[in-house]
Protein backbone atom coordinates (compact mmCIF):
# COMPACT_ATOMS: atom_id res chain seq x y z
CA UNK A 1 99.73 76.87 97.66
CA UNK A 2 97.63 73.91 97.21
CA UNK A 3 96.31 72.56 93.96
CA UNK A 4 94.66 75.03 91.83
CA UNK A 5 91.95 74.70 88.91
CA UNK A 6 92.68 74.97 85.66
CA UNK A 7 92.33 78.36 84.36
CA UNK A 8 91.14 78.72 80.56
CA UNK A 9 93.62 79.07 78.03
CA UNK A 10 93.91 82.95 77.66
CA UNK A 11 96.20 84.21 75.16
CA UNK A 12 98.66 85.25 77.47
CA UNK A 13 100.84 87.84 75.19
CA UNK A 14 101.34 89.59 78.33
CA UNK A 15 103.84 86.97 79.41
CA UNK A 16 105.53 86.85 75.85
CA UNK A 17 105.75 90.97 76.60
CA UNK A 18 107.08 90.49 80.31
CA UNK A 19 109.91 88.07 78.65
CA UNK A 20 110.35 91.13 76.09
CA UNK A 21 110.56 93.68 78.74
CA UNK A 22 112.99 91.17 81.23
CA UNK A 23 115.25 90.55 78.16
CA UNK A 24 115.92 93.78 77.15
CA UNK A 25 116.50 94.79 80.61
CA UNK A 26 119.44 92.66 80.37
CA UNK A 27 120.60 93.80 76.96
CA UNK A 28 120.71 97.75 78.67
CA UNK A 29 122.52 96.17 81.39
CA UNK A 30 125.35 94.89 79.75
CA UNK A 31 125.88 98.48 77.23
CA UNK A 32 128.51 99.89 78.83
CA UNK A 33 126.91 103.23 79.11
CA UNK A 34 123.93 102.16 81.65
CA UNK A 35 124.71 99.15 83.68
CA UNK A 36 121.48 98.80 85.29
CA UNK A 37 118.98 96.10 83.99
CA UNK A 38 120.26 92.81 85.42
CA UNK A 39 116.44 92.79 87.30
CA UNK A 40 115.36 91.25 84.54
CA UNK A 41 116.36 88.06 85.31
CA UNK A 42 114.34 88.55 88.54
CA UNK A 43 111.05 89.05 86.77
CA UNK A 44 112.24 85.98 84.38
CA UNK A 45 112.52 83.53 87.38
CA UNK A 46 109.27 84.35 88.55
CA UNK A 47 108.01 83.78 84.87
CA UNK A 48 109.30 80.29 85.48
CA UNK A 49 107.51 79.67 88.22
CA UNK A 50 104.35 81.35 86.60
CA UNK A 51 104.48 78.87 83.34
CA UNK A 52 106.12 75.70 85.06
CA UNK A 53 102.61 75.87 87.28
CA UNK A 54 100.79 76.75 84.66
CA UNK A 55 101.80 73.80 82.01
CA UNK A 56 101.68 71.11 84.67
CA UNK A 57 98.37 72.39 85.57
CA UNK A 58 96.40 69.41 83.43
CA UNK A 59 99.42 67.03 83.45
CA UNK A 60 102.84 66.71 84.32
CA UNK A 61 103.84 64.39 81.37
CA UNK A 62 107.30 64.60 79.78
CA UNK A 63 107.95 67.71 82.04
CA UNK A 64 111.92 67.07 82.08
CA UNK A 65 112.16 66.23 78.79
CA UNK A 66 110.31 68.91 77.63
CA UNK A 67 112.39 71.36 80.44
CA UNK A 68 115.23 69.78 78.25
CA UNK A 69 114.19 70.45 74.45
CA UNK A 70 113.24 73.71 75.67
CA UNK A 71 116.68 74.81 77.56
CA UNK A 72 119.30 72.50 76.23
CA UNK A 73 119.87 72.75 72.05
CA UNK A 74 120.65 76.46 72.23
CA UNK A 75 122.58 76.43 75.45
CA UNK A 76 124.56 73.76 74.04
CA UNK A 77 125.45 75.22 70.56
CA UNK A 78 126.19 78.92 72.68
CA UNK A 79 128.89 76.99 74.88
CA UNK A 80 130.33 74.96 72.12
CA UNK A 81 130.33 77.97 70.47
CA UNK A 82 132.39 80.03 72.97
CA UNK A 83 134.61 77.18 73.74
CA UNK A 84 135.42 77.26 70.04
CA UNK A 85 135.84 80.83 69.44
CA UNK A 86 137.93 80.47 72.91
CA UNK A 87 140.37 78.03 71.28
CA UNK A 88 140.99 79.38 68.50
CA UNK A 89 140.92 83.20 69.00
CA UNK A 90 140.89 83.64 72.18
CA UNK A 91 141.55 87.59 71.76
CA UNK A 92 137.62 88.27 71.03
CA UNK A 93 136.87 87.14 74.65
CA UNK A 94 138.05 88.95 77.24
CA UNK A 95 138.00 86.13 80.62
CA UNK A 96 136.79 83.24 79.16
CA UNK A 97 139.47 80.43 78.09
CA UNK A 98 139.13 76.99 76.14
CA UNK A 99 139.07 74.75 79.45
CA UNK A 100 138.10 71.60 79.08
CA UNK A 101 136.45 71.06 82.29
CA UNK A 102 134.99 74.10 82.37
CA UNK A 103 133.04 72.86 79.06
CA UNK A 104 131.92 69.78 80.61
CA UNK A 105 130.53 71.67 83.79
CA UNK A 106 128.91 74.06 81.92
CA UNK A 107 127.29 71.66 79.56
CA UNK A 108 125.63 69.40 82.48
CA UNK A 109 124.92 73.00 84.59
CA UNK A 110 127.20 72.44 87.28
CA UNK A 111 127.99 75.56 88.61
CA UNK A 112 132.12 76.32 88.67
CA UNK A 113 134.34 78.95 89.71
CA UNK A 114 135.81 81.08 86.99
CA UNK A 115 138.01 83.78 88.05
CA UNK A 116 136.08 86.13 90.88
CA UNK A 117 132.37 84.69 89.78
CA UNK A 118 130.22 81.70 89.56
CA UNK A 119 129.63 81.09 85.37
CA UNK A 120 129.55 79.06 82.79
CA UNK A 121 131.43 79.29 79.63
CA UNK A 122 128.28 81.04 78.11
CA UNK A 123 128.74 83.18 81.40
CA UNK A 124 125.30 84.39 81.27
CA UNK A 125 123.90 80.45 81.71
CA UNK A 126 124.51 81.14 85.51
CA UNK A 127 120.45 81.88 85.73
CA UNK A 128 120.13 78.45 83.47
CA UNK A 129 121.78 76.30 86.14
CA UNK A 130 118.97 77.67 88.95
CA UNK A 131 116.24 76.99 85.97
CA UNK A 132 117.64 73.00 86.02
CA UNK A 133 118.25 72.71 89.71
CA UNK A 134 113.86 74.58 89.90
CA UNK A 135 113.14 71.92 87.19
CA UNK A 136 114.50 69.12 88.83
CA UNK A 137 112.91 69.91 92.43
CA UNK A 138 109.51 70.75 90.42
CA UNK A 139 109.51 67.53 88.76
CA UNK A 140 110.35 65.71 92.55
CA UNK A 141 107.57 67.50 93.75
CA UNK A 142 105.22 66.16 90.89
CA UNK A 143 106.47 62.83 91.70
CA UNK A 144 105.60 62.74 95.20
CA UNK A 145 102.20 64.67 94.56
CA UNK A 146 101.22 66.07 91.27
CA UNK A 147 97.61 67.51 93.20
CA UNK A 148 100.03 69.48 95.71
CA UNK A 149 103.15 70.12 93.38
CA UNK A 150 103.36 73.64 93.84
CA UNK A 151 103.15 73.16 97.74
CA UNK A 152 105.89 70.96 97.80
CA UNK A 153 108.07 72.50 95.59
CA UNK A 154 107.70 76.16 97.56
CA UNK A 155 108.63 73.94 100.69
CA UNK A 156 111.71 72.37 99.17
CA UNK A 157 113.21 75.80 97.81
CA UNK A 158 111.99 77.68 100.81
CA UNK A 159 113.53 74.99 103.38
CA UNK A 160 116.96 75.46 100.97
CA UNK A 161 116.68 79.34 101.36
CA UNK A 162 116.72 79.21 105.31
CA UNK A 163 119.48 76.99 105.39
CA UNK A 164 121.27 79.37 103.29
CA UNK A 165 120.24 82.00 105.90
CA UNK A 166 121.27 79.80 109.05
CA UNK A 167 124.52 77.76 107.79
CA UNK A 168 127.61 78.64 106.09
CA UNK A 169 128.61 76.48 103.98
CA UNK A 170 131.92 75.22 102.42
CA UNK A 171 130.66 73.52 99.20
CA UNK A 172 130.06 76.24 96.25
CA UNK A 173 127.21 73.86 95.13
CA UNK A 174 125.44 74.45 98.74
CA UNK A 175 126.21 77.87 98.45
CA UNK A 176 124.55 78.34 95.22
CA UNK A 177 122.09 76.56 95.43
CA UNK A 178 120.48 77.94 99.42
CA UNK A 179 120.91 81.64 97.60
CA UNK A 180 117.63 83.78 98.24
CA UNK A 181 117.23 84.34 94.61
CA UNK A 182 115.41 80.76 94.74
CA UNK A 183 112.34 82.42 96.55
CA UNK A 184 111.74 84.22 93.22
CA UNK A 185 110.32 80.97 91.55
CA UNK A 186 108.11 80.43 94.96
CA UNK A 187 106.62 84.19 93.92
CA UNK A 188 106.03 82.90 90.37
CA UNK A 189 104.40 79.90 91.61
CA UNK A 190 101.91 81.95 94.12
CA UNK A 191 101.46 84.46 90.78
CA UNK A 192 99.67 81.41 89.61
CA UNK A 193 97.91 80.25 92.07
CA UNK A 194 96.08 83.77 92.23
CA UNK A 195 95.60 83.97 88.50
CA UNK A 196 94.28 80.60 88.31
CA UNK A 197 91.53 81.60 90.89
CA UNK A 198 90.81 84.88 89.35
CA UNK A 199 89.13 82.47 86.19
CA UNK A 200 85.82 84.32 86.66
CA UNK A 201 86.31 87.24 87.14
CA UNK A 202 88.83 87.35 83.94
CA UNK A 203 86.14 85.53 81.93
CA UNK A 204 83.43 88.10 83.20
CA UNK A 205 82.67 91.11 80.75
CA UNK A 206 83.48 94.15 81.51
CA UNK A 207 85.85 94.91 84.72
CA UNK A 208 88.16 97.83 82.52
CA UNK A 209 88.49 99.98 85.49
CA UNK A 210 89.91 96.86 87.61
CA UNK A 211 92.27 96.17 84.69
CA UNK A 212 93.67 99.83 84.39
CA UNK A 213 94.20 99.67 87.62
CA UNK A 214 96.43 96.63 87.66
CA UNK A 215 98.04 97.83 84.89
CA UNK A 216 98.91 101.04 86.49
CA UNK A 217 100.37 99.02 89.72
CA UNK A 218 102.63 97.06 87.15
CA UNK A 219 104.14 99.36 85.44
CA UNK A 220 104.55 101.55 88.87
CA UNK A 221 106.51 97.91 89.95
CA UNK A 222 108.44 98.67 86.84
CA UNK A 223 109.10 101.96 87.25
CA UNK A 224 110.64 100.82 90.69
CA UNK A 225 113.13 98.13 89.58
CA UNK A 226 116.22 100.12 88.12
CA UNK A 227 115.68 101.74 91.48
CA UNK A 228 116.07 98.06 93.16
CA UNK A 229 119.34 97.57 93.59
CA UNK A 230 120.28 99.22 96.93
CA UNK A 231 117.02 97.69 98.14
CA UNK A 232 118.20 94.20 97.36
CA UNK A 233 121.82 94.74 98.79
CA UNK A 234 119.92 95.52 102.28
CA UNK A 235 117.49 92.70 102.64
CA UNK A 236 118.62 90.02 99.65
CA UNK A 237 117.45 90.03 95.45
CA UNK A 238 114.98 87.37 96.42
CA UNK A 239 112.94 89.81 98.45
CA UNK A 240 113.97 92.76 97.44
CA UNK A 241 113.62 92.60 93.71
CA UNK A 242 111.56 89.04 94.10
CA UNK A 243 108.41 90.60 95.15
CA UNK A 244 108.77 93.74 93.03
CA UNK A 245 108.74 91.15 90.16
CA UNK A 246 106.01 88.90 91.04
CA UNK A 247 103.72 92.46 91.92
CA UNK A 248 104.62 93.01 87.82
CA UNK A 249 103.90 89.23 86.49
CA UNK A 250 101.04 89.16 88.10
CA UNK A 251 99.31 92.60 87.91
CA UNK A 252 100.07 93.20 84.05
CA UNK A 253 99.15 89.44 83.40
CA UNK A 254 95.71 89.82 85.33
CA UNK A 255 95.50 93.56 83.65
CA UNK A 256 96.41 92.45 80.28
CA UNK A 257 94.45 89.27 80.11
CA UNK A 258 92.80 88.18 77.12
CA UNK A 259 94.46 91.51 74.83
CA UNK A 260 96.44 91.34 72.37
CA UNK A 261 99.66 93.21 72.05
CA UNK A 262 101.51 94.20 69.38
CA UNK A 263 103.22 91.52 66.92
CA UNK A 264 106.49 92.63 67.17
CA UNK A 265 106.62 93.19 71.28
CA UNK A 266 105.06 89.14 71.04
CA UNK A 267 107.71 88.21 68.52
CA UNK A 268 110.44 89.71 70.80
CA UNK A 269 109.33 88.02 73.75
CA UNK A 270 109.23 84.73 71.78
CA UNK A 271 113.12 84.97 71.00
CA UNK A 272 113.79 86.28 74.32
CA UNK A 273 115.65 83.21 75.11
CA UNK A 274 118.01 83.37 71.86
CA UNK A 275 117.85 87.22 72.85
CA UNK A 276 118.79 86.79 76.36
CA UNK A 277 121.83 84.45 75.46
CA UNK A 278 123.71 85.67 72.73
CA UNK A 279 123.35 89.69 73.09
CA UNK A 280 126.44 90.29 74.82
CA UNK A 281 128.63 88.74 72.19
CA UNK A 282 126.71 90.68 69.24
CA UNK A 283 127.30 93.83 71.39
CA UNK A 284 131.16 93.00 71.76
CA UNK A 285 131.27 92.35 68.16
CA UNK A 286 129.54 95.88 67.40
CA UNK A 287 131.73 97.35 69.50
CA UNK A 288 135.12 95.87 68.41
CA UNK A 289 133.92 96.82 64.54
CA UNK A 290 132.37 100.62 65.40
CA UNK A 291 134.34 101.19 68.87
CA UNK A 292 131.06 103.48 69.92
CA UNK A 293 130.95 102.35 73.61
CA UNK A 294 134.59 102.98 73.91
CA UNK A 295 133.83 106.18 75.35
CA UNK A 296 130.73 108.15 76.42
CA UNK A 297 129.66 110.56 73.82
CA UNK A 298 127.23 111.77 71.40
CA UNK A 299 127.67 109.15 69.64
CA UNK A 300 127.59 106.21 72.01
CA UNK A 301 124.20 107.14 72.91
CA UNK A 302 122.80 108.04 69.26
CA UNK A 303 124.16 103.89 68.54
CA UNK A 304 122.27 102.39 71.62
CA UNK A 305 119.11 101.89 69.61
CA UNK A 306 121.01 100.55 66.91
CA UNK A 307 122.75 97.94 68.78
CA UNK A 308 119.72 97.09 70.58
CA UNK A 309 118.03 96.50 67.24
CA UNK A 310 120.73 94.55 66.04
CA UNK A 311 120.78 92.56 69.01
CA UNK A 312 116.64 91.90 68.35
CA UNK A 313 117.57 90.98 64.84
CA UNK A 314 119.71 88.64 65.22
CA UNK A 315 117.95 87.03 68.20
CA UNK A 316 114.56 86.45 66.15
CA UNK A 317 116.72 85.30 63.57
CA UNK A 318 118.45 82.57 65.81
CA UNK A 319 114.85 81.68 66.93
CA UNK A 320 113.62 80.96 63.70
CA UNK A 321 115.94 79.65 62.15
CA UNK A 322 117.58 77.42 64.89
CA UNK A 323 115.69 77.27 68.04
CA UNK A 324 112.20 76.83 66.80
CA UNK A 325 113.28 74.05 64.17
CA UNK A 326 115.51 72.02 66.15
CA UNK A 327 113.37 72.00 69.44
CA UNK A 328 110.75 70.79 66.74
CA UNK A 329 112.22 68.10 65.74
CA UNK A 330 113.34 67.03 69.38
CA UNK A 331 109.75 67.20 70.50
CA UNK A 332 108.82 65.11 67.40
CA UNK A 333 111.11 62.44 68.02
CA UNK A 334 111.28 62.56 72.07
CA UNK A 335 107.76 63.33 72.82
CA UNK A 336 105.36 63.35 69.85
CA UNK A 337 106.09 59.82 68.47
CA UNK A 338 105.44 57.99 71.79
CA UNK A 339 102.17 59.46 72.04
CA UNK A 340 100.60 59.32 69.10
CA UNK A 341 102.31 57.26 65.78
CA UNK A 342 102.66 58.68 62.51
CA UNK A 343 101.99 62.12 64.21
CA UNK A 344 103.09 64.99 61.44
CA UNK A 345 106.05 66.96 62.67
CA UNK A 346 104.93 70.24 64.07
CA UNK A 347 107.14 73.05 65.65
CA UNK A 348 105.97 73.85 69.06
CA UNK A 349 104.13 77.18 69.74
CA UNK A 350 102.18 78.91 71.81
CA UNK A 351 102.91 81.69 74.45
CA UNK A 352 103.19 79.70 77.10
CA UNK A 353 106.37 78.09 75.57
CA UNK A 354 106.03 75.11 77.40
């Protein structure tokens, strides 16, 4: 992956509806009643890679500051949250205790032991310390060559990946970070490389048979993941449910390009973040008040698309009330105001969600 042109600015809500889709895998995974939906996160880290190629494309500016206004403010108010809740009723949490250290890890993404697994405070921040760790060897890549960024960075995680492979190591930090999940951002990256030459032929009229078809391939992809797991158990998530992943980015992005989906799928995807954060604790709380996944039943399964809706609710709620104004107002003060003075505070948007 060498440098690429810069595609034209498509609409993309097919990524906003891939974040959708990845997010609410997650939510099914954690109702008690399914457990299966933790691919999500796969297709997520090769949406990284897809958009952290894609914004850098006509500069790399502010790229860890914005990483930071984008990642940071709500991760921060979740694990201050927990540790809060954790210190002073520590009975609505079932493993998670009010250690200090723990906070501070979690806070600067240092990856900890906490009981049997690797996580945070805000235990599903795990995926955010491999975001930081992808930022931070993105933006060294940019540094050394913004032209061949994407080639560097795919050589740094892919080098990391093979040592994981060859060595075993001692240090949880080398562990974590030589795990083959990494190659799922390397897919991501290569999902952009191929939609940024595709630029013609997505500009071109016509083409609707080409686009059903890709369509049909990505939701086939999708079809496959709940079936992924064995699969990546035999030969490792970052190939196993990496390039399932990267075969959906890219195929419904290509097949979807330049349509627009519906409002609320879009609107979804743009809270995915608050969404992908905070659902497990809204399901715990439904549960502890309504005690519906206590036991499989009639019931339990009637309340599924109630708690799922609640968990939507309250995650678009969090995004517009929280995340969209206070990442605002960082990018205003952080970014905006060294760029252009007197420049009138304006709330980032955009799919992209750069």
């Amino acid at each position: 992956m060498t440098s690429v042109a810069q595609a034209p600015a498509d609409k993309l809500d097919s990524i906003q509806m891939l974040r959708a889709i990845a997010a609410l895998a997650v939510v099914f995974f954690h109702l008690p009643l399914f457990r299966n939906g933790d691919w999500g996160v796969d297709i997520f880290f090769v949406i990284s890679g897809f958009i952290m190629a894609m914004v850098t494309t006509p500069s790399g500016s502010h790229f860890f500051t914005k990483r930071l206004i984008r990642v940071v403010p709500l991760y921060w108010l979740g694990t201050i949250g927990v540790f809060c809740v954790a210190l002073v009723l520590p009975s609505l949490l079932d493993n998670t205790r009010a250690d200090l250290t723990g906070l501070v890890k979690s806070l600067l993404f240092i990856p900890y032991q906490k009981g049997e697994f690797v996580q945070p405070l805000l235990y599903l921040g795990w995926t955010l310390n491999f975001e930081m760790f992808f930022y931070a060897v993105f933006a060294l890549s940019m540094a050394i060559s913004h032209r061949y960024r994407l080639l560097i960075c795919s050589g740094l995680l892919l080098g990391l990946v093979m040592l994981g492979q060859w060595l075993t190591f001692e240090s949880l930090l080398a562990r974590f970070y030589t795990q083959q999940i990494l190659l799922e951002f390397v897919l991501g990256m290569g999902c952009y490389a191929l939609y940024a030459r595709t630029a013609p032929w997505r500009a071109a009229p016509g083409g609707s048979t080409g686009r059903a078809a890709l369509v049909l391939i990505g939701l086939l992809a999708l079809a496959y993941m709940p079936l992924s797991a064995s699969l990546g158990e035999d030969i490792g998530r970052g190939v196993g449910r990496g390039i399932p992943a990267a075969l959906i980015v890219i195929s419904l992005v290509l097949g979807l390009s330049r349509t627009s989906l519906p409002k609320l799928l879009v609107l979804i995807g743009d809270a995915s973040y608050s969404l992908y954060l905070f659902h497990p604790y809204v399901l715990k709380v439904f549960n502890k008040v309504f005690h519906v996944f206590d036991a499989p039943g009639v019931l339990a399964y009637v309340m599924v698309p109630v708690s799922i809706g609640l968990c939507c609710v309250v995650a678009i709620a969090v995004y517009r009330l929280v995340e969209l104004p206070l990442t605002g107002w960082l990018r205003v003060r952080l970014i905006d105001r060294r760029t252009v003075r007197g420049a009138t505070p304006v709330a980032p948007a955009g799919n992209a969600q750069s």
